[in-house]
Protein backbone atom coordinates (compact mmCIF):
# COMPACT_ATOMS: atom_id res chain seq x y z
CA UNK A 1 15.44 81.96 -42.00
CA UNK A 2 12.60 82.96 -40.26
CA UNK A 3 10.99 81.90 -36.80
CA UNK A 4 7.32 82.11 -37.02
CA UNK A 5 3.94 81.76 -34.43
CA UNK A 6 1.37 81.29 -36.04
CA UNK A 7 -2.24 80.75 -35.75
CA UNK A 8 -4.37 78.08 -37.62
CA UNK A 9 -8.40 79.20 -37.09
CA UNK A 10 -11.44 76.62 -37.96
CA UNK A 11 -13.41 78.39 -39.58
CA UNK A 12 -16.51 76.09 -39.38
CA UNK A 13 -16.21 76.15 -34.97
CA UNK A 14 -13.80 78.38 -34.38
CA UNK A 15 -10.91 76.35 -32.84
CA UNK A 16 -7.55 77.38 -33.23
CA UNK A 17 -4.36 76.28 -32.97
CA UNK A 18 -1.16 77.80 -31.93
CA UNK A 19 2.49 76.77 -33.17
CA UNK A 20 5.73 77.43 -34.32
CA UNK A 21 7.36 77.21 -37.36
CA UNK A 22 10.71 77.79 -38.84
CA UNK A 23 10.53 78.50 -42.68
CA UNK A 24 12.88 80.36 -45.67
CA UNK A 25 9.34 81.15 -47.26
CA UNK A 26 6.60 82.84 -44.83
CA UNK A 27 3.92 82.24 -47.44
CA UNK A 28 4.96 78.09 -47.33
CA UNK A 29 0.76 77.37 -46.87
CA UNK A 30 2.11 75.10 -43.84
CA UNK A 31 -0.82 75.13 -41.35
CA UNK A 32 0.79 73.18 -38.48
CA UNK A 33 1.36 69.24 -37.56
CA UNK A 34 -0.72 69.02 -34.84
CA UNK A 35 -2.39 65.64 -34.04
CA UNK A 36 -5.69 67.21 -33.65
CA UNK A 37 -5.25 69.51 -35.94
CA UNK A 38 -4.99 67.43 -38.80
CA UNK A 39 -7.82 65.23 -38.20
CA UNK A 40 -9.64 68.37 -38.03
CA UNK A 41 -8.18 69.74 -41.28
CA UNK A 42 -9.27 65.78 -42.60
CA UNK A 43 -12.38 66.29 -41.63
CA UNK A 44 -13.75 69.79 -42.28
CA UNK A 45 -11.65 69.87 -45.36
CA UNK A 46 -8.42 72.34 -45.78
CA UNK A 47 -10.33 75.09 -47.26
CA UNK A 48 -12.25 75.53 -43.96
CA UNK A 49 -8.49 76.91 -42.38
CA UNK A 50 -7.13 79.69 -42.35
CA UNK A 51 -3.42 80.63 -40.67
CA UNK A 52 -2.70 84.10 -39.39
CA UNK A 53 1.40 84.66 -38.44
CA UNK A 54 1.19 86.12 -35.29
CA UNK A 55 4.76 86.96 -34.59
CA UNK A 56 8.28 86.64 -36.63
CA UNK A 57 11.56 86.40 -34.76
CA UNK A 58 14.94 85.86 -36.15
CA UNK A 59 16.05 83.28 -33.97
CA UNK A 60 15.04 79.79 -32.05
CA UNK A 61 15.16 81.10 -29.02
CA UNK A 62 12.70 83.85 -28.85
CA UNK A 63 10.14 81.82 -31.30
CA UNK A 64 10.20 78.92 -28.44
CA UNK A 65 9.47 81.73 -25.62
CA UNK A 66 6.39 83.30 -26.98
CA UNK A 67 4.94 79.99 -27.71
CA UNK A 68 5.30 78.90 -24.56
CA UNK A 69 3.74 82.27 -22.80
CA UNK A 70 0.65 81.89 -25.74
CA UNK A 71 -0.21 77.61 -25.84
CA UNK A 72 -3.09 77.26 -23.89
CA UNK A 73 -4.56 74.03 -23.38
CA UNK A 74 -8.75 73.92 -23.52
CA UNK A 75 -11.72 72.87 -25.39
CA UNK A 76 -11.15 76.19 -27.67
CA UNK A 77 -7.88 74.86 -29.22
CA UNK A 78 -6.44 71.86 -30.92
CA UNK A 79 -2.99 71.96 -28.93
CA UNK A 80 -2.19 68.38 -26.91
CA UNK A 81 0.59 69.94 -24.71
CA UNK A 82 2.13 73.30 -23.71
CA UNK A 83 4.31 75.46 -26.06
CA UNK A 84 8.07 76.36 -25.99
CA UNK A 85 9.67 72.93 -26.83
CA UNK A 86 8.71 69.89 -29.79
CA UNK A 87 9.59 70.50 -33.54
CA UNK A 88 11.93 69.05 -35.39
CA UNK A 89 15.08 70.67 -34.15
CA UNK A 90 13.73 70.16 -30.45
CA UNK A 91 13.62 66.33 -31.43
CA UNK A 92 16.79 66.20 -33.60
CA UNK A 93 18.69 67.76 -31.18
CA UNK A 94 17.99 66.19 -27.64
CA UNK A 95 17.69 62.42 -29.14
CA UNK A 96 15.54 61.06 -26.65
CA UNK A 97 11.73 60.56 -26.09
CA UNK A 98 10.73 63.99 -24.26
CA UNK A 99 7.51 62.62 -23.55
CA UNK A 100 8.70 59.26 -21.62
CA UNK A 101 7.58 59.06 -17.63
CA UNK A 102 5.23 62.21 -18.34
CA UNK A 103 1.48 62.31 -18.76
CA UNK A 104 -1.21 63.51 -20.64
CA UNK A 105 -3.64 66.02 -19.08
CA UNK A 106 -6.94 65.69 -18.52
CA UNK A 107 -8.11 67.71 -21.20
CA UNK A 108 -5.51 66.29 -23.42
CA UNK A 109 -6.95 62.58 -22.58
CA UNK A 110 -10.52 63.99 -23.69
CA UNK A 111 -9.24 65.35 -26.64
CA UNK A 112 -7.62 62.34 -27.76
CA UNK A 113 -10.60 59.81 -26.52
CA UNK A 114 -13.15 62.40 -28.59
CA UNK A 115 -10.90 62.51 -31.90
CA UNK A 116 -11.11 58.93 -32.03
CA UNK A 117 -14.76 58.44 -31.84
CA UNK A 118 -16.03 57.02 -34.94
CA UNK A 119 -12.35 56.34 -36.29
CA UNK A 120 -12.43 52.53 -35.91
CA UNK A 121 -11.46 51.21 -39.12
CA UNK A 122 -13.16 48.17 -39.32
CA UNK A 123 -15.48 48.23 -36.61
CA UNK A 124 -19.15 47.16 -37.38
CA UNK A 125 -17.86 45.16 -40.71
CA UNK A 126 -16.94 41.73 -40.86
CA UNK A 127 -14.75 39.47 -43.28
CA UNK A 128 -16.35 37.34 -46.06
CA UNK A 129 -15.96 33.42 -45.07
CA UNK A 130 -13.83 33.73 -48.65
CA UNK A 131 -11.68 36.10 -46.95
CA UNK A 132 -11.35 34.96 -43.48
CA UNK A 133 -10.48 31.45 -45.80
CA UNK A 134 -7.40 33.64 -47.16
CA UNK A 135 -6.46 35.18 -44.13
CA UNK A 136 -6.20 31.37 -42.47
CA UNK A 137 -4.50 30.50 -45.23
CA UNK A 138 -2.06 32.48 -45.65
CA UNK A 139 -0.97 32.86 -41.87
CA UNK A 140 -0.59 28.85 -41.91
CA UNK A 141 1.66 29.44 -45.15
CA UNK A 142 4.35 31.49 -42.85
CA UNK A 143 5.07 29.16 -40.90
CA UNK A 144 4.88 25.66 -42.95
CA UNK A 145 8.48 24.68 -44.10
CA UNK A 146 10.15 26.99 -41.65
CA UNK A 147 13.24 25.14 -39.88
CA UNK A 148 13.79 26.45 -36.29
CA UNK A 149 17.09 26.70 -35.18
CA UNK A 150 18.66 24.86 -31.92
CA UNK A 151 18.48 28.11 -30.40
CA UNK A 152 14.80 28.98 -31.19
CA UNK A 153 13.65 25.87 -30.59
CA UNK A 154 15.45 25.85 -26.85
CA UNK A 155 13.98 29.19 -26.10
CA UNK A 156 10.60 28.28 -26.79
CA UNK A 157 11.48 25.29 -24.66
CA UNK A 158 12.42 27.14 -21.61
CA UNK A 159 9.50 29.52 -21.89
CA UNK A 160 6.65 27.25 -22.21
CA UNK A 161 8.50 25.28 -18.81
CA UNK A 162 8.45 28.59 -16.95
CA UNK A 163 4.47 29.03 -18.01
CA UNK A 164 4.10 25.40 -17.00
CA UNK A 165 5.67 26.38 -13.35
CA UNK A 166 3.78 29.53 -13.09
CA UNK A 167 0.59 28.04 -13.67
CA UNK A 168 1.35 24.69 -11.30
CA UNK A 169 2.56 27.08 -8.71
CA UNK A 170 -1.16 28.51 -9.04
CA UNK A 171 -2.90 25.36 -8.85
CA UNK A 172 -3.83 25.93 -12.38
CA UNK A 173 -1.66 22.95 -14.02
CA UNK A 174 -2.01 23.32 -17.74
CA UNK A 175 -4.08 20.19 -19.65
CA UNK A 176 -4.73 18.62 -16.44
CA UNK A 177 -7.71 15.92 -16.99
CA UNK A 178 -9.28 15.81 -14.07
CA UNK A 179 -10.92 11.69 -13.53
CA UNK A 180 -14.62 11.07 -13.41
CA UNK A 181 -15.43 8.50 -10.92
CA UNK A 182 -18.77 8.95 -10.41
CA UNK A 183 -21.91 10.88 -11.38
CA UNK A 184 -24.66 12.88 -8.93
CA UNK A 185 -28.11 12.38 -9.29
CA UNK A 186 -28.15 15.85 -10.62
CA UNK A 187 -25.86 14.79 -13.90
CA UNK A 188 -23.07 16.64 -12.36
CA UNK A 189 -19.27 14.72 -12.49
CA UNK A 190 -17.09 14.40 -9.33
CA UNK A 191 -14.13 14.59 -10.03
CA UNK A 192 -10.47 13.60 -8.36
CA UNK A 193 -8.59 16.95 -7.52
């Protein structure tokens, strides 16, 4: 087995990024899993990448320590977070979320608000009225025939009394009416409160 850092160049701007990878084959034509990287690779098309291994080591250890002293986080690279933990044997092996109660970096926010700039999906487009017909449809055909259980039916029950309270305890009662007794000059209603 061998423990690899590599480095995966654009060659279209010149960003780079730097990872780790354990691997029987070195010539494997894996170019890394980064995030950024891979919208990148989407984008300026696979050909436009080339990876250079920078460094082989023969164990975990020693592959984790240099890419931890070479991530750097900037505008030059397509790294998210420091080196020297993540992969798959980092995840398999701790079992929990490694990135819970942290944060993102500034940069790291600006990279991720600037890869998703133009990736909306289906923003600016608009469903046919045959379509949104379907879509109606079909959402109204879930839940025809369905029996609710005791349980289900109490739950719902409980939580639309606590919404109910919250919302009286506001002064915002839910489907109050309010009484029109009388009308201003203006065309405005009084009304009881």
């Amino acid at each position: 087995m061998f423990y690899t850092i590599y480095k995966t160049t654009n060659g279209v701007n010149g960003r780079y990024y730097i990872g780790k990878h354990k691997t029987k084959n070195l010539k494997d034509n894996y170019l890394g899993s980064g995030k950024l990287l891979k919208m990148a690779i989407e984008k300026y098309g696979i050909e436009n990448f080339k990876k250079d291994i920078l460094f082989i080591f023969d164990n975990e250890y020693e592959m984790n320590n240099k890419e931890h002293e070479l991530v750097i986080i900037s505008e030059e690279t397509y790294n998210l977070c420091p080196g020297g933990n993540g992969g798959f044997s980092y995840i398999n092996e701790s079992g929990i979320d490694k990135f819970k109660n942290k944060r993102h970096t500034d940069i790291a926010k600006a990279k991720i608000s600037k890869s998703q700039l133009g990736n909306k999906n289906f923003s600016g487009k608009k469903h046919s009225d045959e379509t949104k017909g379907l879509i109606g449809k079909n959402s109204r055909l879930k839940l025809t025939g369905r029996k609710l259980s005791e349980e289900v039916k109490r739950k719902i029950s409980e939580s639309l009394k606590k919404r109910n309270r919250d919302h009286s305890a506001n002064g915002n009662t839910p489907g109050f009416q309010p009484e029109i007794v009388g009308s201003s000059p203006t065309g405005l209603s009084k009304f009881l409160v």
